[in-house]
Protein backbone atom coordinates (compact mmCIF):
# COMPACT_ATOMS: atom_id res chain seq x y z
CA UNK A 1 -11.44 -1.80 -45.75
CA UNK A 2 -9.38 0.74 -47.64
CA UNK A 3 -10.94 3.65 -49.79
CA UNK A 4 -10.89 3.54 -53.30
CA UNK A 5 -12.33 6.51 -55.57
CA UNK A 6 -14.99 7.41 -53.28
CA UNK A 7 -16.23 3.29 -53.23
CA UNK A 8 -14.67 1.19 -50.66
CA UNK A 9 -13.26 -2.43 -50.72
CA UNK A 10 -15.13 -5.02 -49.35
CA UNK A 11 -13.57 -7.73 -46.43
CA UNK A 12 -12.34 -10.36 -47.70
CA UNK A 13 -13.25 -12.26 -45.06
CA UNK A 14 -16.80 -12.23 -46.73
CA UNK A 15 -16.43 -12.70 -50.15
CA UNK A 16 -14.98 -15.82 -51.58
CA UNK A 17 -13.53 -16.31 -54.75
CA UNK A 18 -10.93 -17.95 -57.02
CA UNK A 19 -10.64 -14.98 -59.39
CA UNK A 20 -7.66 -12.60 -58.65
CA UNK A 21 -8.48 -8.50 -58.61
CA UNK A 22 -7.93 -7.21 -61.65
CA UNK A 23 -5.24 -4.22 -62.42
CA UNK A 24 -7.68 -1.96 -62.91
CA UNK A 25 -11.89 -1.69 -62.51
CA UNK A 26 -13.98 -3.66 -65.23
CA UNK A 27 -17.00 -4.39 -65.83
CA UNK A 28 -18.88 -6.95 -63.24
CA UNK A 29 -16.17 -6.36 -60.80
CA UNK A 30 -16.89 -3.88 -58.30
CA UNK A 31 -15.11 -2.92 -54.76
CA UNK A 32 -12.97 -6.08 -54.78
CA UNK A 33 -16.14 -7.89 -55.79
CA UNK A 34 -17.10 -10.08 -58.94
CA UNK A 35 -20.64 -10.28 -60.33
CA UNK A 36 -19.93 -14.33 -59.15
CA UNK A 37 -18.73 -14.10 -56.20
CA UNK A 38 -19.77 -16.09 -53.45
CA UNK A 39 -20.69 -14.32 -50.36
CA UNK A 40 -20.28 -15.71 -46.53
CA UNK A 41 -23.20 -13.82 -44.93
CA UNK A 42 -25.16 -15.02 -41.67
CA UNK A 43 -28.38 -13.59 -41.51
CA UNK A 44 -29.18 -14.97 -39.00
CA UNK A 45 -28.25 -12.57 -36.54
CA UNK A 46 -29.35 -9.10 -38.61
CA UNK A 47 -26.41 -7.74 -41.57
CA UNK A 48 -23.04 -5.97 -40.41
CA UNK A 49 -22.00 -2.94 -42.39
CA UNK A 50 -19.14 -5.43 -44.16
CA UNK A 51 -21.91 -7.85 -45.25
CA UNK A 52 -23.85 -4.96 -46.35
CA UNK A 53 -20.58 -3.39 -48.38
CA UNK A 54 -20.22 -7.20 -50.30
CA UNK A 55 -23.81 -7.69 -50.90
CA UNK A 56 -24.04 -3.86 -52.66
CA UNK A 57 -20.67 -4.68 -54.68
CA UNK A 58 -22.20 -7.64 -55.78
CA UNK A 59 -25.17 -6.22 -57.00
CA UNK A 60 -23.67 -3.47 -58.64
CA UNK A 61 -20.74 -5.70 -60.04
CA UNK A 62 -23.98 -8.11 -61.50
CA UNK A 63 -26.14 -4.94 -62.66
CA UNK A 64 -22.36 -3.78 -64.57
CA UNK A 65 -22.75 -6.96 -66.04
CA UNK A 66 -26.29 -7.27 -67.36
CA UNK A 67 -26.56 -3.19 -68.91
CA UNK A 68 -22.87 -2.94 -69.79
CA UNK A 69 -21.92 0.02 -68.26
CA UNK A 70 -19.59 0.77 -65.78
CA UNK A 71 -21.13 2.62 -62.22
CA UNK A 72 -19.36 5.51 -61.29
CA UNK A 73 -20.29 6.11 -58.09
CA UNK A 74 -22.17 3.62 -55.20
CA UNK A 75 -26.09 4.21 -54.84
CA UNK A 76 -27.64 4.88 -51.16
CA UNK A 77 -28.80 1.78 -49.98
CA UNK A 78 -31.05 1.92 -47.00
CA UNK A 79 -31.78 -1.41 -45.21
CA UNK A 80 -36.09 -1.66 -44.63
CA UNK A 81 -36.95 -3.68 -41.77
CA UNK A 82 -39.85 -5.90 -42.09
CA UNK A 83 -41.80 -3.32 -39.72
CA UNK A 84 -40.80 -0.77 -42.33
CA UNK A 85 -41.98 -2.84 -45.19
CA UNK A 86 -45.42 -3.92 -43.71
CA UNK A 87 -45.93 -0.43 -43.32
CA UNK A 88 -44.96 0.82 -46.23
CA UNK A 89 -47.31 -1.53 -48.53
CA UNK A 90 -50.31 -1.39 -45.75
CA UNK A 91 -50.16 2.84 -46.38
CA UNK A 92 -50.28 2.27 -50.54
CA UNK A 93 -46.26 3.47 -50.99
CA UNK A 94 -45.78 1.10 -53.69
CA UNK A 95 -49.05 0.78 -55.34
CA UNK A 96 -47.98 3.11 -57.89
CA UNK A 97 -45.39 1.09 -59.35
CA UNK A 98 -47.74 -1.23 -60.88
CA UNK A 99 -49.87 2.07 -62.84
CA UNK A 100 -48.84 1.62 -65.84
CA UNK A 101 -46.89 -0.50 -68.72
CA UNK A 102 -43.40 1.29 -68.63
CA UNK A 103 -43.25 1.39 -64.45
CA UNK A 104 -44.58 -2.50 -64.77
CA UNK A 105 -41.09 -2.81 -67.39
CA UNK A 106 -39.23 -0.77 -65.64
CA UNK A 107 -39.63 -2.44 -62.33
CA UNK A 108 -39.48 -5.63 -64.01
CA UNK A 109 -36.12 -4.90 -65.31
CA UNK A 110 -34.28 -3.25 -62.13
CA UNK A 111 -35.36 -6.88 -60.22
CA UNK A 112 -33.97 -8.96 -63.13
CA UNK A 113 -31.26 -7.10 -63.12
CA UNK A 114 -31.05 -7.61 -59.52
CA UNK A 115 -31.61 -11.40 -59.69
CA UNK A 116 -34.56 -11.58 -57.65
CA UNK A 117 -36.58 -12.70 -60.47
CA UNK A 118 -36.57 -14.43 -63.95
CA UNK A 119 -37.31 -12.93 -67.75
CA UNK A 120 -40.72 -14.56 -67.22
CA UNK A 121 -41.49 -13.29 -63.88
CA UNK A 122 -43.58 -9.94 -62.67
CA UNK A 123 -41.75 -8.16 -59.80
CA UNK A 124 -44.97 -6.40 -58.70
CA UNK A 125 -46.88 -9.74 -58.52
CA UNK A 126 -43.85 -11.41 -56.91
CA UNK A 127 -43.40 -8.73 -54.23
CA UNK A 128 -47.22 -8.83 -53.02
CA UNK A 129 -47.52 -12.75 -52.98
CA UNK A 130 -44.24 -12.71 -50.51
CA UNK A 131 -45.33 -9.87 -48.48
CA UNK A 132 -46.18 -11.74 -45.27
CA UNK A 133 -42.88 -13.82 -45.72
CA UNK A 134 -39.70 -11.82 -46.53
CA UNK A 135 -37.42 -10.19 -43.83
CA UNK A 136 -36.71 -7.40 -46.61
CA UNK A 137 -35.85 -6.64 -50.37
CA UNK A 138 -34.29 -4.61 -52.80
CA UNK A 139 -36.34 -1.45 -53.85
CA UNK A 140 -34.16 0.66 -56.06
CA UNK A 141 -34.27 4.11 -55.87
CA UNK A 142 -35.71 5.95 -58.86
CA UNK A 143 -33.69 7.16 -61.62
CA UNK A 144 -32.53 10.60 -61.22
């Protein structure tokens, strides 16, 4: 992986694509990655720090692509174990997203953004009918 302005390209080895890099950063291409890219991940045994680097450039390369602005610096991303998680909703941590209208749109819109859900969907519903079944998910951080 080589540095670039504080990001960091991703392996190739786990992205594929047919697109070529372009000469300089654009919207929905982020860290060597395009908001289409492919990714060769196996979950299967946990996520290596490279997979983790492709699946963040992704996601910012895709979020680039829905609000039309460029990031200008990579978010902390923490991975939360299922352990974590169980915990987390079993003490109340994310019952307050759901209070009111704007964190119920506001939510709505970072997982859309996201692709884990539709236009139609609600994030907060989603989330607690897959509780019992996900190995993890995306919980952005809060706007600063």
């Amino acid at each position: 992986m080589t540095a670039t302005d504080g990001n960091v390209t991703v392996d190739e080895s786990v992205v594929e694509t047919d697109l070529p890099d372009p000469a300089s950063d654009r919207l929905g291409w982020e860290s060597g990655v395009w908001a289409n890219a492919t990714l060769s991940i196996n979950q299967s045994d946990g996520i290596t720090e490279s997979e983790l680097e492709a699946v963040v450039a992704r996601t910012m390369a895709r979020v680039e692509s829905v609000r039309g602005i460029e990031f200008d610096r990579t978010p902390p991303v923490r991975v939360l174990y299922a352990d974590e998680q169980e915990s987390a909703v079993a003490e109340g941590q994310f019952e307050s997203e759901s209070s009111g209208e704007a964190e119920q749109t506001l939510l709505n819109t970072q997982y859309e953004a996201l692709f884990l859900i539709n236009e139609s969907s609600n994030a907060v519903e989603s989330r607690q009918a897959l509780t019992g079944a996900v190995n993890g998910y995306y919980r952005p951080a809060p706007a600063t």
